[in-house]
C-alpha atoms as a PDB file:
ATOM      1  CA  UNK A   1      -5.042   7.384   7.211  1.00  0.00           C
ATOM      2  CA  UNK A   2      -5.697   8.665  10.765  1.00  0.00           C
ATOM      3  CA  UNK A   3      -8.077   7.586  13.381  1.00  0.00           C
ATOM      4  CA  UNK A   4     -11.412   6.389  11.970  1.00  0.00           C
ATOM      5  CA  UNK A   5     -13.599   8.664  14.269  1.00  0.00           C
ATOM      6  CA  UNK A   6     -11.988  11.513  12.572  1.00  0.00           C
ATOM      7  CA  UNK A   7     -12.211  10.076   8.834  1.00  0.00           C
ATOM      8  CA  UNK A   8     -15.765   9.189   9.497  1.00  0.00           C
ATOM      9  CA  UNK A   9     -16.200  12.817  10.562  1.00  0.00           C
ATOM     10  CA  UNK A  10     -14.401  14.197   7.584  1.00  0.00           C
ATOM     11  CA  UNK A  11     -16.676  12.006   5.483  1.00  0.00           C
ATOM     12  CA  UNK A  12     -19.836  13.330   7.257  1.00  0.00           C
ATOM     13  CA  UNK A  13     -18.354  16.787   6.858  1.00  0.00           C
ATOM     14  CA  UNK A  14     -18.115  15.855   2.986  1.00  0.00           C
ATOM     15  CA  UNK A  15     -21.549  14.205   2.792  1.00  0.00           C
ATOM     16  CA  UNK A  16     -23.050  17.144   4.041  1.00  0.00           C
ATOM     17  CA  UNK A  17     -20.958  19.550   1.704  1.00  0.00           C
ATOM     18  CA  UNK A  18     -21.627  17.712  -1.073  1.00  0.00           C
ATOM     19  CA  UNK A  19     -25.643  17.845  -0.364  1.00  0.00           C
ATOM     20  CA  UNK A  20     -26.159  21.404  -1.005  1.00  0.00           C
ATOM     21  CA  UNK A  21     -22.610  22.661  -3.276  1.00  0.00           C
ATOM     22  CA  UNK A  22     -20.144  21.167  -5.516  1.00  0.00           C
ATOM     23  CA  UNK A  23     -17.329  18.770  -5.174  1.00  0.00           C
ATOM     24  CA  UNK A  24     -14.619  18.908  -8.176  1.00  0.00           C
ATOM     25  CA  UNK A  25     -12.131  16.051  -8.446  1.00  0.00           C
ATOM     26  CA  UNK A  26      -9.782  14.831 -11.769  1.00  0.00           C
ATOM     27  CA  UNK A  27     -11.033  11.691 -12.805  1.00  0.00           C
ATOM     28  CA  UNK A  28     -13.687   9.244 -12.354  1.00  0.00           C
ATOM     29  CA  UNK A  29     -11.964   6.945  -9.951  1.00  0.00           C
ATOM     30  CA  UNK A  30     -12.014   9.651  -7.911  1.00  0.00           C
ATOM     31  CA  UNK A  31     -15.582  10.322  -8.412  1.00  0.00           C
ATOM     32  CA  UNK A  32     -16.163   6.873  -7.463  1.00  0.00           C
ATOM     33  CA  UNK A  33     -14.004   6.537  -4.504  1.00  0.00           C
ATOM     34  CA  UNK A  34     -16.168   9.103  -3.097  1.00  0.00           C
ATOM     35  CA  UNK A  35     -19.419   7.565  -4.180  1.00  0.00           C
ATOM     36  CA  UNK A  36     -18.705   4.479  -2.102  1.00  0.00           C
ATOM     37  CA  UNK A  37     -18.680   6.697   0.857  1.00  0.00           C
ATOM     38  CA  UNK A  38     -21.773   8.908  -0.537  1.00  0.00           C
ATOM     39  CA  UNK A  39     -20.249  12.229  -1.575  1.00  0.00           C
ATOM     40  CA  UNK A  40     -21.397  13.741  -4.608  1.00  0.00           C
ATOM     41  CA  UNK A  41     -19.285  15.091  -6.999  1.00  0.00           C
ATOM     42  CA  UNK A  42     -18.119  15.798 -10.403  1.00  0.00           C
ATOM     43  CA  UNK A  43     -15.119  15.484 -12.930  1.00  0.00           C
ATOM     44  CA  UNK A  44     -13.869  18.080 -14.377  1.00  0.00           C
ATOM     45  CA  UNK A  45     -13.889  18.049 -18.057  1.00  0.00           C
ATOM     46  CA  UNK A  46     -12.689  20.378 -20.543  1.00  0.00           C
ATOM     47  CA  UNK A  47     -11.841  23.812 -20.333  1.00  0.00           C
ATOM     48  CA  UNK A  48     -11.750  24.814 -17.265  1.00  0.00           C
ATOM     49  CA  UNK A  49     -13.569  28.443 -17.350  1.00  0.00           C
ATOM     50  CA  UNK A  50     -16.109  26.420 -19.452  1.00  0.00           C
ATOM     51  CA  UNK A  51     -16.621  24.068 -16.740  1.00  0.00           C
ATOM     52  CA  UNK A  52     -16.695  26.759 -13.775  1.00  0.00           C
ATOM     53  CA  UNK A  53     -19.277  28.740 -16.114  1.00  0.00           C
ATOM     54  CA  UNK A  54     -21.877  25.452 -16.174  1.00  0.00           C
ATOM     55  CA  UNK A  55     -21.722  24.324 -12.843  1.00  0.00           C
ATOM     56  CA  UNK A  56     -21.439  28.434 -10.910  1.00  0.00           C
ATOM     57  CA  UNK A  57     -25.302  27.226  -9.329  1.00  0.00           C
ATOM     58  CA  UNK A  58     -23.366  26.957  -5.985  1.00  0.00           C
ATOM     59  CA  UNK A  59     -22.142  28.932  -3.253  1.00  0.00           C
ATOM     60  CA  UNK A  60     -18.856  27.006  -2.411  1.00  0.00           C
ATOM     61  CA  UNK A  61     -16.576  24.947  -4.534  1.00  0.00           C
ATOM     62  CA  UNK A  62     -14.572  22.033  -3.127  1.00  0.00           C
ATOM     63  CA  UNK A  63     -11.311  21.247  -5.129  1.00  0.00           C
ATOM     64  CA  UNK A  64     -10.118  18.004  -4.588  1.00  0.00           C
ATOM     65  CA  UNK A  65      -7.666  18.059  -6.900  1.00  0.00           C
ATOM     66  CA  UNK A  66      -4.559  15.762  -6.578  1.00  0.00           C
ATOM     67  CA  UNK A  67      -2.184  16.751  -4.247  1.00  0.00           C
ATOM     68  CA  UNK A  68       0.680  17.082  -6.700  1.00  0.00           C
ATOM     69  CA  UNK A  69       2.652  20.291  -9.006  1.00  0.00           C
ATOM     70  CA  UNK A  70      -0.151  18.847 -11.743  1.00  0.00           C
ATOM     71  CA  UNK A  71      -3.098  18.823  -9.761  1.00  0.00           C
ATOM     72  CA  UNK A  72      -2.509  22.575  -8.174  1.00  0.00           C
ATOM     73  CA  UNK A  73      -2.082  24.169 -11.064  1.00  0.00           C
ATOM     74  CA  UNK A  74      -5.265  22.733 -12.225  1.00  0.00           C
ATOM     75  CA  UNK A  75      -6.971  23.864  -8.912  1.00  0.00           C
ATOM     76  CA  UNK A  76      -5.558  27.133  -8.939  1.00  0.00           C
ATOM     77  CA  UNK A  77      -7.269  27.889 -12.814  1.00  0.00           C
ATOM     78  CA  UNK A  78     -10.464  26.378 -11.240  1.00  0.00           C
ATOM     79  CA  UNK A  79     -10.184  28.427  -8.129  1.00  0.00           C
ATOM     80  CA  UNK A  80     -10.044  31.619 -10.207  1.00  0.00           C
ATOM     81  CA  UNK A  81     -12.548  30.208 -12.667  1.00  0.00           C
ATOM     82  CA  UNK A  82     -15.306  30.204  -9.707  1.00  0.00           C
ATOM     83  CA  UNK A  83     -14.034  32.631  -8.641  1.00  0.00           C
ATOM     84  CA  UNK A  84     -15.066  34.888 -11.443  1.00  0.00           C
ATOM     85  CA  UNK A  85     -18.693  33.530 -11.674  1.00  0.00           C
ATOM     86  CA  UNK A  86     -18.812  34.136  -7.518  1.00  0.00           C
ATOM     87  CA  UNK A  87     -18.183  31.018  -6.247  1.00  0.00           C
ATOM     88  CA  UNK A  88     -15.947  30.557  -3.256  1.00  0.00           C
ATOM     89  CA  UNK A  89     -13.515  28.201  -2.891  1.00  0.00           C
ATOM     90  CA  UNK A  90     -13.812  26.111   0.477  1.00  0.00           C
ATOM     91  CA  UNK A  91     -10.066  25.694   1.550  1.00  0.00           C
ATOM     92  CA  UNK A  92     -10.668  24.773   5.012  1.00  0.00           C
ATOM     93  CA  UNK A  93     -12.331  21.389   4.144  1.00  0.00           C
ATOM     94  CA  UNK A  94      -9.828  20.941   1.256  1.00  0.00           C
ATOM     95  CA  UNK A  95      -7.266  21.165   4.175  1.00  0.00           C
ATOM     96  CA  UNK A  96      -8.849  19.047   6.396  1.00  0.00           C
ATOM     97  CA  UNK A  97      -9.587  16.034   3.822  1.00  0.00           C
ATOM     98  CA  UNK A  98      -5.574  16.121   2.658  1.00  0.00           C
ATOM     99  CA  UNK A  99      -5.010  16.536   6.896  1.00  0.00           C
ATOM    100  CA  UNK A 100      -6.853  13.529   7.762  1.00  0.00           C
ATOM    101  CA  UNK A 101      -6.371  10.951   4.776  1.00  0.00           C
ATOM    102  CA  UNK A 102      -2.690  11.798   4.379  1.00  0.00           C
ATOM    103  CA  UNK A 103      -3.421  10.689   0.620  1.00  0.00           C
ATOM    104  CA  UNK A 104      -2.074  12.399  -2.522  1.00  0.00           C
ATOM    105  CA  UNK A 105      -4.493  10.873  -4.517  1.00  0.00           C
ATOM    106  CA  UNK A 106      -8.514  11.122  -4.450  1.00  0.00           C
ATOM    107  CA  UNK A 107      -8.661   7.759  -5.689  1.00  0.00           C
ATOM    108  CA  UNK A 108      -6.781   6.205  -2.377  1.00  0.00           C
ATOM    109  CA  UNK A 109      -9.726   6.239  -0.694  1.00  0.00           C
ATOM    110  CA  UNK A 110     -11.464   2.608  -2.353  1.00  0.00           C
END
């Protein structure tokens, strides 16, 4: 990982995020991993228009997805999945939390 001004900034950023839309990861070591640092979020679970469908109550969608062939395919369904109930996808802190951890896994974080 980088500095930790800038990882406790990215876990602000997330924090904040999390507060008022949703934050989509694989499994639930990576929902925990995040919970020790106080970002929401949720596993996805079944199919994934299904899933997109339940949870469209947001503006923006982060994907946090792992950072492998699997993990973007699965991101790229779920991007168009919120997509077609109007939710954006927020790429830019997506970016930013692979940028700064340097992780390919979620889960790293613990």
């Amino acid at each position: 990982m980088r500095d930790e001004e800038e990882f406790l900034e990215l876990v602000d950023s997330l924090k904040e995020f999390s507060e008022e839309n949703l934050v989509v990861v694989e499994g639930k070591k990576d929902v925990a991993a995040l919970e020790a640092f106080g970002v929401k979020s949720k596993e996805l679970n079944g199919n994934n228009y299904l899933f997109a469908e339940k949870n469209s109550d947001t503006k923006q969608v982060l994907l946090l997805m792992d950072f492998d062939e699997e993990g973007e395919l699965i991101r790229k369904k779920l991007k168009e999945a919120f997509s077609a109930n109007g939710v954006e996808e927020n790429l830019n802190l997506r970016k930013k939390f692979w940028a700064v951890t340097r992780l390919s896994h979620v889960e790293g974080l613990k």
